[in-house]
N, C-alpha and C. Protein backbone atom coordinates (compact mmCIF):
# COMPACT_ATOMS: atom_id res chain seq x y z
N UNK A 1 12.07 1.94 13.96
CA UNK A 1 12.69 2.00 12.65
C UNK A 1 13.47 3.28 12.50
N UNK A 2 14.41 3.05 11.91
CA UNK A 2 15.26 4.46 11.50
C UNK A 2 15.36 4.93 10.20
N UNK A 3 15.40 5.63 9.43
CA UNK A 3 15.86 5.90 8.29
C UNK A 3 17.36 6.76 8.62
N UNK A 4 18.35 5.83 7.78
CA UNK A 4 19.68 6.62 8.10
C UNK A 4 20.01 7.42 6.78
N UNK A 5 18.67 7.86 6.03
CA UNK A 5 19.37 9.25 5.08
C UNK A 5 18.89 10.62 5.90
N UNK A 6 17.91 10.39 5.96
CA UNK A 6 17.50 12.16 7.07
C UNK A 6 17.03 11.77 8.64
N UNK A 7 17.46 10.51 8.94
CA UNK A 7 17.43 10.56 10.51
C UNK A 7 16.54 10.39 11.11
N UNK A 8 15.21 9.92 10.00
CA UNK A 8 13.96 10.25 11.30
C UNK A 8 14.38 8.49 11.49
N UNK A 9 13.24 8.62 13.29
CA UNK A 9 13.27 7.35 14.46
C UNK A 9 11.81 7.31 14.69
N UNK A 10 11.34 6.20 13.76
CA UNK A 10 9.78 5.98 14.44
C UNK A 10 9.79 5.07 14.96
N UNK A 11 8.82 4.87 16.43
CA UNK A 11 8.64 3.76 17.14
C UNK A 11 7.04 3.00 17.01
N UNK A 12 7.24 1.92 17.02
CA UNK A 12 6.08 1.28 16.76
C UNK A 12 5.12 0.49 17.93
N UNK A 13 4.07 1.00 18.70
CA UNK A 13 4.04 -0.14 19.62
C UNK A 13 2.46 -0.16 19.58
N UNK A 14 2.91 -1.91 19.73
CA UNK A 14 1.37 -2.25 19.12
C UNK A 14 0.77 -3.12 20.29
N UNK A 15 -0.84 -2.92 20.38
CA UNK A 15 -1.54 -3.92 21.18
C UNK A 15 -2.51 -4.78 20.46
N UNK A 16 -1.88 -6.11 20.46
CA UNK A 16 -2.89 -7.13 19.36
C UNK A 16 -3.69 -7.77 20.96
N UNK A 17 -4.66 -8.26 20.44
CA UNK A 17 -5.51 -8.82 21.20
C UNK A 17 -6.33 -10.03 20.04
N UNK A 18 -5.64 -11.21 20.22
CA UNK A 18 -6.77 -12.10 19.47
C UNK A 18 -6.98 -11.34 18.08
N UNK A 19 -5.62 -11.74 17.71
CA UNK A 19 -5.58 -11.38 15.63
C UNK A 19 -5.85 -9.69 15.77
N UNK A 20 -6.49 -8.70 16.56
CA UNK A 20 -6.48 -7.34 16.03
C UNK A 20 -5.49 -6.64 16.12
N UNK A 21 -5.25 -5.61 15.91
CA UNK A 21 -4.55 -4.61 16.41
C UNK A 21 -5.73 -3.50 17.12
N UNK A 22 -5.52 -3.61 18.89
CA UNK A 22 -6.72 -3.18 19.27
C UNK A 22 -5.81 -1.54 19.79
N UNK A 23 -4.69 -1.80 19.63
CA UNK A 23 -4.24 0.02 19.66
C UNK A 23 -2.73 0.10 19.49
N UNK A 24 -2.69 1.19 18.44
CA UNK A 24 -1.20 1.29 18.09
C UNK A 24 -1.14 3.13 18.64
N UNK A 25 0.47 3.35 18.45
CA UNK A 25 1.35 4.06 19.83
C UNK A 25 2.14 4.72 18.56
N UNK A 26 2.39 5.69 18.29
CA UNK A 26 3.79 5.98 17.21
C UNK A 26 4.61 6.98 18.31
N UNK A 27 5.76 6.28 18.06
CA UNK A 27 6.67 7.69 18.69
C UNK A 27 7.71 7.91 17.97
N UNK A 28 8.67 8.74 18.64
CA UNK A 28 9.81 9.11 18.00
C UNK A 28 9.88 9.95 17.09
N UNK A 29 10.73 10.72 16.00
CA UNK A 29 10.55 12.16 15.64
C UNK A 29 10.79 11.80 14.22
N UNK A 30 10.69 12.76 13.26
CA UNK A 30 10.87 12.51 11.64
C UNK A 30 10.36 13.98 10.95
N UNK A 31 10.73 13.71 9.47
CA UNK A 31 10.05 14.79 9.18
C UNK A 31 8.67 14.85 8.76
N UNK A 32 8.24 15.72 7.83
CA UNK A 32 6.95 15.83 7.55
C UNK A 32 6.21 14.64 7.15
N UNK A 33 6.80 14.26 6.00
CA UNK A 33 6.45 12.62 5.29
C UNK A 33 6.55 11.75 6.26
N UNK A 34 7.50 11.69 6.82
CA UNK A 34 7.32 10.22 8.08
C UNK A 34 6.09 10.28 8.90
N UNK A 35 5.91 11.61 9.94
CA UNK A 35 5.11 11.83 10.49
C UNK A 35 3.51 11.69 9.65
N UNK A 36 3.12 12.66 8.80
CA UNK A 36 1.80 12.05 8.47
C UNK A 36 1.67 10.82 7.95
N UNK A 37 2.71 10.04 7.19
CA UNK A 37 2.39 8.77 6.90
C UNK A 37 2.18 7.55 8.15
N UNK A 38 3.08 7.90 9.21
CA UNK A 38 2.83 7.54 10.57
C UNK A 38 1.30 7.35 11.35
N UNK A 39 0.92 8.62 11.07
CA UNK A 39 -0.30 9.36 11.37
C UNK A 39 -1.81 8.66 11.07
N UNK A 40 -0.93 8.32 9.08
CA UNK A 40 -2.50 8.26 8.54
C UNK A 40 -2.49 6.41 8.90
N UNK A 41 -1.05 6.06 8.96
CA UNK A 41 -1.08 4.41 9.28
C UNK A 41 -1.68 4.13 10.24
N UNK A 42 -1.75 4.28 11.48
CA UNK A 42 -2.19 4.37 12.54
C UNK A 42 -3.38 4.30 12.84
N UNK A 43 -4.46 5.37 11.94
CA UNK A 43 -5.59 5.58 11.91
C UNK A 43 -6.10 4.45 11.20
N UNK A 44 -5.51 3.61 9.81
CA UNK A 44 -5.94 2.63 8.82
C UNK A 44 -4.99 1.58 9.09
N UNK A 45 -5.03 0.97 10.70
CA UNK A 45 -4.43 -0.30 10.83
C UNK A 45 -5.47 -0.62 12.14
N UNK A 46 -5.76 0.72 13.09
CA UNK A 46 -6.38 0.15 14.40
C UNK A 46 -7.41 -0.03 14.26
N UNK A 47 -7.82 -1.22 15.06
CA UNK A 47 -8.62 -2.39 15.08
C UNK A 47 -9.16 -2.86 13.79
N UNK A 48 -8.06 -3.08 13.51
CA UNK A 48 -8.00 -3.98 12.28
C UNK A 48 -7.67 -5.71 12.58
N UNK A 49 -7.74 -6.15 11.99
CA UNK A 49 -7.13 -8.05 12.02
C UNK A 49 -5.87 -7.48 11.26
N UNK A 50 -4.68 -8.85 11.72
CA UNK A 50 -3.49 -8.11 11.36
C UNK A 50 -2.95 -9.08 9.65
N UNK A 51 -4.30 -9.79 9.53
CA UNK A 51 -4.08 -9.91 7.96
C UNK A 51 -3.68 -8.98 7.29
N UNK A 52 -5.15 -8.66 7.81
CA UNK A 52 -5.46 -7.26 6.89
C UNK A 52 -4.57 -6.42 6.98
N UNK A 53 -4.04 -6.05 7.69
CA UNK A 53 -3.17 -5.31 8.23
C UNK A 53 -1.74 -5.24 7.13
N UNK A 54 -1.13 -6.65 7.25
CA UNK A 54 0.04 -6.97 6.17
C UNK A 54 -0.45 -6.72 5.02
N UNK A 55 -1.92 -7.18 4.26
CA UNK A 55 -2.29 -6.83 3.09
C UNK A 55 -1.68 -5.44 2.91
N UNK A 56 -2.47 -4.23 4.14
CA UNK A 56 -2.60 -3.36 3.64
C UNK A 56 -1.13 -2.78 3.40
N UNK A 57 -0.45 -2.87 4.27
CA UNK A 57 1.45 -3.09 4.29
C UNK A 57 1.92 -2.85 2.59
N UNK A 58 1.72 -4.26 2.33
CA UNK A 58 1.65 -4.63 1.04
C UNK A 58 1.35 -3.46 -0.03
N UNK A 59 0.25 -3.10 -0.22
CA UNK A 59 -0.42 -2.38 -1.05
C UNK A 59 0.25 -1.23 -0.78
N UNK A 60 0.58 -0.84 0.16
CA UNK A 60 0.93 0.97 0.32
C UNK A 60 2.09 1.05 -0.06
N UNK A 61 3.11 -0.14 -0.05
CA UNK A 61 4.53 -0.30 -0.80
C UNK A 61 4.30 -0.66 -2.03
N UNK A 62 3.63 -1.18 -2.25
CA UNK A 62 3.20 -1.17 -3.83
C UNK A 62 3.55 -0.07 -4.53
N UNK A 63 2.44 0.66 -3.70
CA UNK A 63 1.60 2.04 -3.86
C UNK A 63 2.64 2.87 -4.06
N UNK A 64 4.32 2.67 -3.35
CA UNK A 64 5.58 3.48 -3.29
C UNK A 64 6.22 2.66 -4.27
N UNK A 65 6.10 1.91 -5.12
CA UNK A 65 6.32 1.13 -6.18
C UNK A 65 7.64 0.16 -5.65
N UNK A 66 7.81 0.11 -4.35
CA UNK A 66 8.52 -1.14 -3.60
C UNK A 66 8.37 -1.86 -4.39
N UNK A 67 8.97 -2.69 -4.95
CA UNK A 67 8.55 -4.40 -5.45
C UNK A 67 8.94 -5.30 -4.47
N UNK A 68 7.78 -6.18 -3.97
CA UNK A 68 8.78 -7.49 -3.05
C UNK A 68 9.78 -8.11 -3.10
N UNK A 69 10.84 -8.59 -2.82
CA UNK A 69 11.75 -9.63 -3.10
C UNK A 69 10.97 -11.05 -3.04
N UNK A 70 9.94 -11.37 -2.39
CA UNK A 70 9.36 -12.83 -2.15
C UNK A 70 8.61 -13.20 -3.73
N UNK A 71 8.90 -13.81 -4.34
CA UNK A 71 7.86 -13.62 -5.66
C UNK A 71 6.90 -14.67 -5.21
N UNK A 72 7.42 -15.59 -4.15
CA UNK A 72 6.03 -16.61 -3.60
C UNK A 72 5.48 -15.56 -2.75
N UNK A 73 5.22 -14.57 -2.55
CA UNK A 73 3.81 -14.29 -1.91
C UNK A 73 2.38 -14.16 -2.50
N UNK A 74 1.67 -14.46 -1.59
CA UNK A 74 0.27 -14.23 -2.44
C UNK A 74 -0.01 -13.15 -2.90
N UNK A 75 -1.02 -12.93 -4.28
CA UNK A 75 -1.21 -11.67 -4.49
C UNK A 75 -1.56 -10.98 -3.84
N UNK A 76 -1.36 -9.39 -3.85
CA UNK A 76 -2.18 -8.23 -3.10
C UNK A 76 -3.79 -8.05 -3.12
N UNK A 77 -4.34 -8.30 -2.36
CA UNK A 77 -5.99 -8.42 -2.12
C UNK A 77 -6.01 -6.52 -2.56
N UNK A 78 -5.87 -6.21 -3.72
CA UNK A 78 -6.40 -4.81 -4.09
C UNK A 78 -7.95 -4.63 -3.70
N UNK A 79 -8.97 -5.11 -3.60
CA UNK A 79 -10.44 -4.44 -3.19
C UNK A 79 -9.71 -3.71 -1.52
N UNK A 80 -8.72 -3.69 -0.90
CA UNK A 80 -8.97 -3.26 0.44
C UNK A 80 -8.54 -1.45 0.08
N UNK A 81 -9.63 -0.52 0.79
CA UNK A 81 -9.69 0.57 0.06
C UNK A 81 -8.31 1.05 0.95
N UNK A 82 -7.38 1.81 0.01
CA UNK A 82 -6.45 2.98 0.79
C UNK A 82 -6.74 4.26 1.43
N UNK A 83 -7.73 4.58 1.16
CA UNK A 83 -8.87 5.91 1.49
C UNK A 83 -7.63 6.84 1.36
N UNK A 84 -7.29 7.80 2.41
CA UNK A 84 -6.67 9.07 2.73
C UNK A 84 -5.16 8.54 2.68
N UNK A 85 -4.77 7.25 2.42
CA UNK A 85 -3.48 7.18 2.27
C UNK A 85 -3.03 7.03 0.69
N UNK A 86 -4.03 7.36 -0.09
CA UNK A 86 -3.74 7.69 -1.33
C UNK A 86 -3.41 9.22 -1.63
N UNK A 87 -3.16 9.91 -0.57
CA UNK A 87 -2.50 11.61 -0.56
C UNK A 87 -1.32 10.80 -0.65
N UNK A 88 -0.60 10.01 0.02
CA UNK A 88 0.75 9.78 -0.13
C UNK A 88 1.76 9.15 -1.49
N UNK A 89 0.21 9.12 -2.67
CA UNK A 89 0.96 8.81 -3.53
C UNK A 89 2.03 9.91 -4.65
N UNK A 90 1.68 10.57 -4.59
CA UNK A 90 3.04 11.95 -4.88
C UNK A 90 3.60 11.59 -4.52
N UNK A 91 4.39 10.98 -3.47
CA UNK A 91 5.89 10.83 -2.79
C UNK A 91 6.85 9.93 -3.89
N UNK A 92 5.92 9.04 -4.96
CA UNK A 92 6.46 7.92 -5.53
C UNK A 92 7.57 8.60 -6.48
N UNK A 93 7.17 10.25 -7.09
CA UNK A 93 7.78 11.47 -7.73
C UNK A 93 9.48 11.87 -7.31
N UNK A 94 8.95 11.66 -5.75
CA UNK A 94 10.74 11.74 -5.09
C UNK A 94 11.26 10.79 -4.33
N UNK A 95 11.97 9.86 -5.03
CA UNK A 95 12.22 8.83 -4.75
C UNK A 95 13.20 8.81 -3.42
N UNK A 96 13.88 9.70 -3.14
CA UNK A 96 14.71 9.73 -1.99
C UNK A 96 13.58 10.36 -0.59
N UNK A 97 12.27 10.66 -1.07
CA UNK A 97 11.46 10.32 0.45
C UNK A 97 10.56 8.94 0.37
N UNK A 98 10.58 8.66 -0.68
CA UNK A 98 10.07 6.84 -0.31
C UNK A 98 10.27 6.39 1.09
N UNK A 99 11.49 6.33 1.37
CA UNK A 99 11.94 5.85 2.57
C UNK A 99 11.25 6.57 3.92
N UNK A 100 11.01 7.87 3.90
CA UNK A 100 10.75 8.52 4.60
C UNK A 100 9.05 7.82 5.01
N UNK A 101 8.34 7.89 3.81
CA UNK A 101 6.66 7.56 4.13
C UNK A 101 6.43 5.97 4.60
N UNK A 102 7.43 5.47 3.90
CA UNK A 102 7.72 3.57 4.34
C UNK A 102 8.24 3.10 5.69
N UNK A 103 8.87 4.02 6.26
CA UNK A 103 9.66 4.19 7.57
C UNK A 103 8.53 3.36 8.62
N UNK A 104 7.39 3.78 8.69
CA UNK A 104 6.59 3.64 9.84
C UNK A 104 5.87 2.22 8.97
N UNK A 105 5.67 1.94 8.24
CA UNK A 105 5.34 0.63 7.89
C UNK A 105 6.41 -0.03 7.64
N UNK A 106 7.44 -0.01 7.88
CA UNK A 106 8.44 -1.41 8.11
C UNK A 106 8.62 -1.82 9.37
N UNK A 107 8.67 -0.71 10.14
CA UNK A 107 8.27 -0.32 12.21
C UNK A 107 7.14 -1.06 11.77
N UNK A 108 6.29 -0.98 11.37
CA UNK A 108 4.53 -1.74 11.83
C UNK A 108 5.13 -3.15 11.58
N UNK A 109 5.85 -3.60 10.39
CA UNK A 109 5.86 -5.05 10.12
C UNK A 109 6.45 -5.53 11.25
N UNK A 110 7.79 -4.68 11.88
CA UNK A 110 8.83 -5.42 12.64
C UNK A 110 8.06 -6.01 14.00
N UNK A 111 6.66 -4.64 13.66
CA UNK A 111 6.17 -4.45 15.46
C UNK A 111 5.48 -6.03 15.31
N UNK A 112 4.81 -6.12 14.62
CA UNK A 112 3.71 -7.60 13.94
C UNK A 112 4.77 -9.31 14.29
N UNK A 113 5.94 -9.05 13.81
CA UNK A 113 6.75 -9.97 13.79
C UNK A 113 7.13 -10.28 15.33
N UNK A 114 7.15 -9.14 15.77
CA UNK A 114 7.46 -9.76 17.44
C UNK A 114 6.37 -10.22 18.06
N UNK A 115 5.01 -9.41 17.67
CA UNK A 115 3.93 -9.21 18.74
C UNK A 115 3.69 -11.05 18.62
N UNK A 116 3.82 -12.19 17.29
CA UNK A 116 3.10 -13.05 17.51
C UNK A 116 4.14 -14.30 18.16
């Protein structure tokens, strides 16, 4: 994924095994916000099922007050806890790093969309 306002390039590479994500890979460079949001994704996706996974997708763009374009999707399963990725909610304050903390979860969706 790229963000073409400040340039960061995160890479996403994922190993599903039978519905999990049994190990994800981040590369590529960014700034501060990309990187720990990268960081903390990583930690709260592996070995996960990749339901769960999109749920949690879901919720953390929420969480950046994204609204979906799909209005048929199912609701957001809110009981799934955000733990330590609720530090990233300040970012919602500056709206021109949204993009920056979302960067590596649109890389996770794209990575999901190929892996199946």
């Amino acid at each position: 994924g790229l963000n073409p306002l400040c340039g960061d390039e995160i890479q996403v590479y994922l190993d599903v095994k039978e519905g999990l994500v049994s190990d994800i890979k981040i590369g590529g460079q960014g700034c501060s916000i990309s990187q720990s949001s990268a960081s903390m994704m990583s930690a709260a996706v592996k070995g996960k099922p990749v339901s769960e996974i999109r749920n949690l997708v879901r919720r953390f763009k929420h969480m950046m007050s994204i609204e979906e374009d799909d209005t048929n999707a199912a609701p957001i399963d809110e009981s799934q806890p955000l733990g330590d990725l609720e530090a990233l909610r300040g970012v919602v304050k500056f709206p021109v790093r949204i993009k920056c903390a979302t960067l590596s979860w649109n890389t996770l969706l794209d990575a999901l969309d190929q892996s199946n």
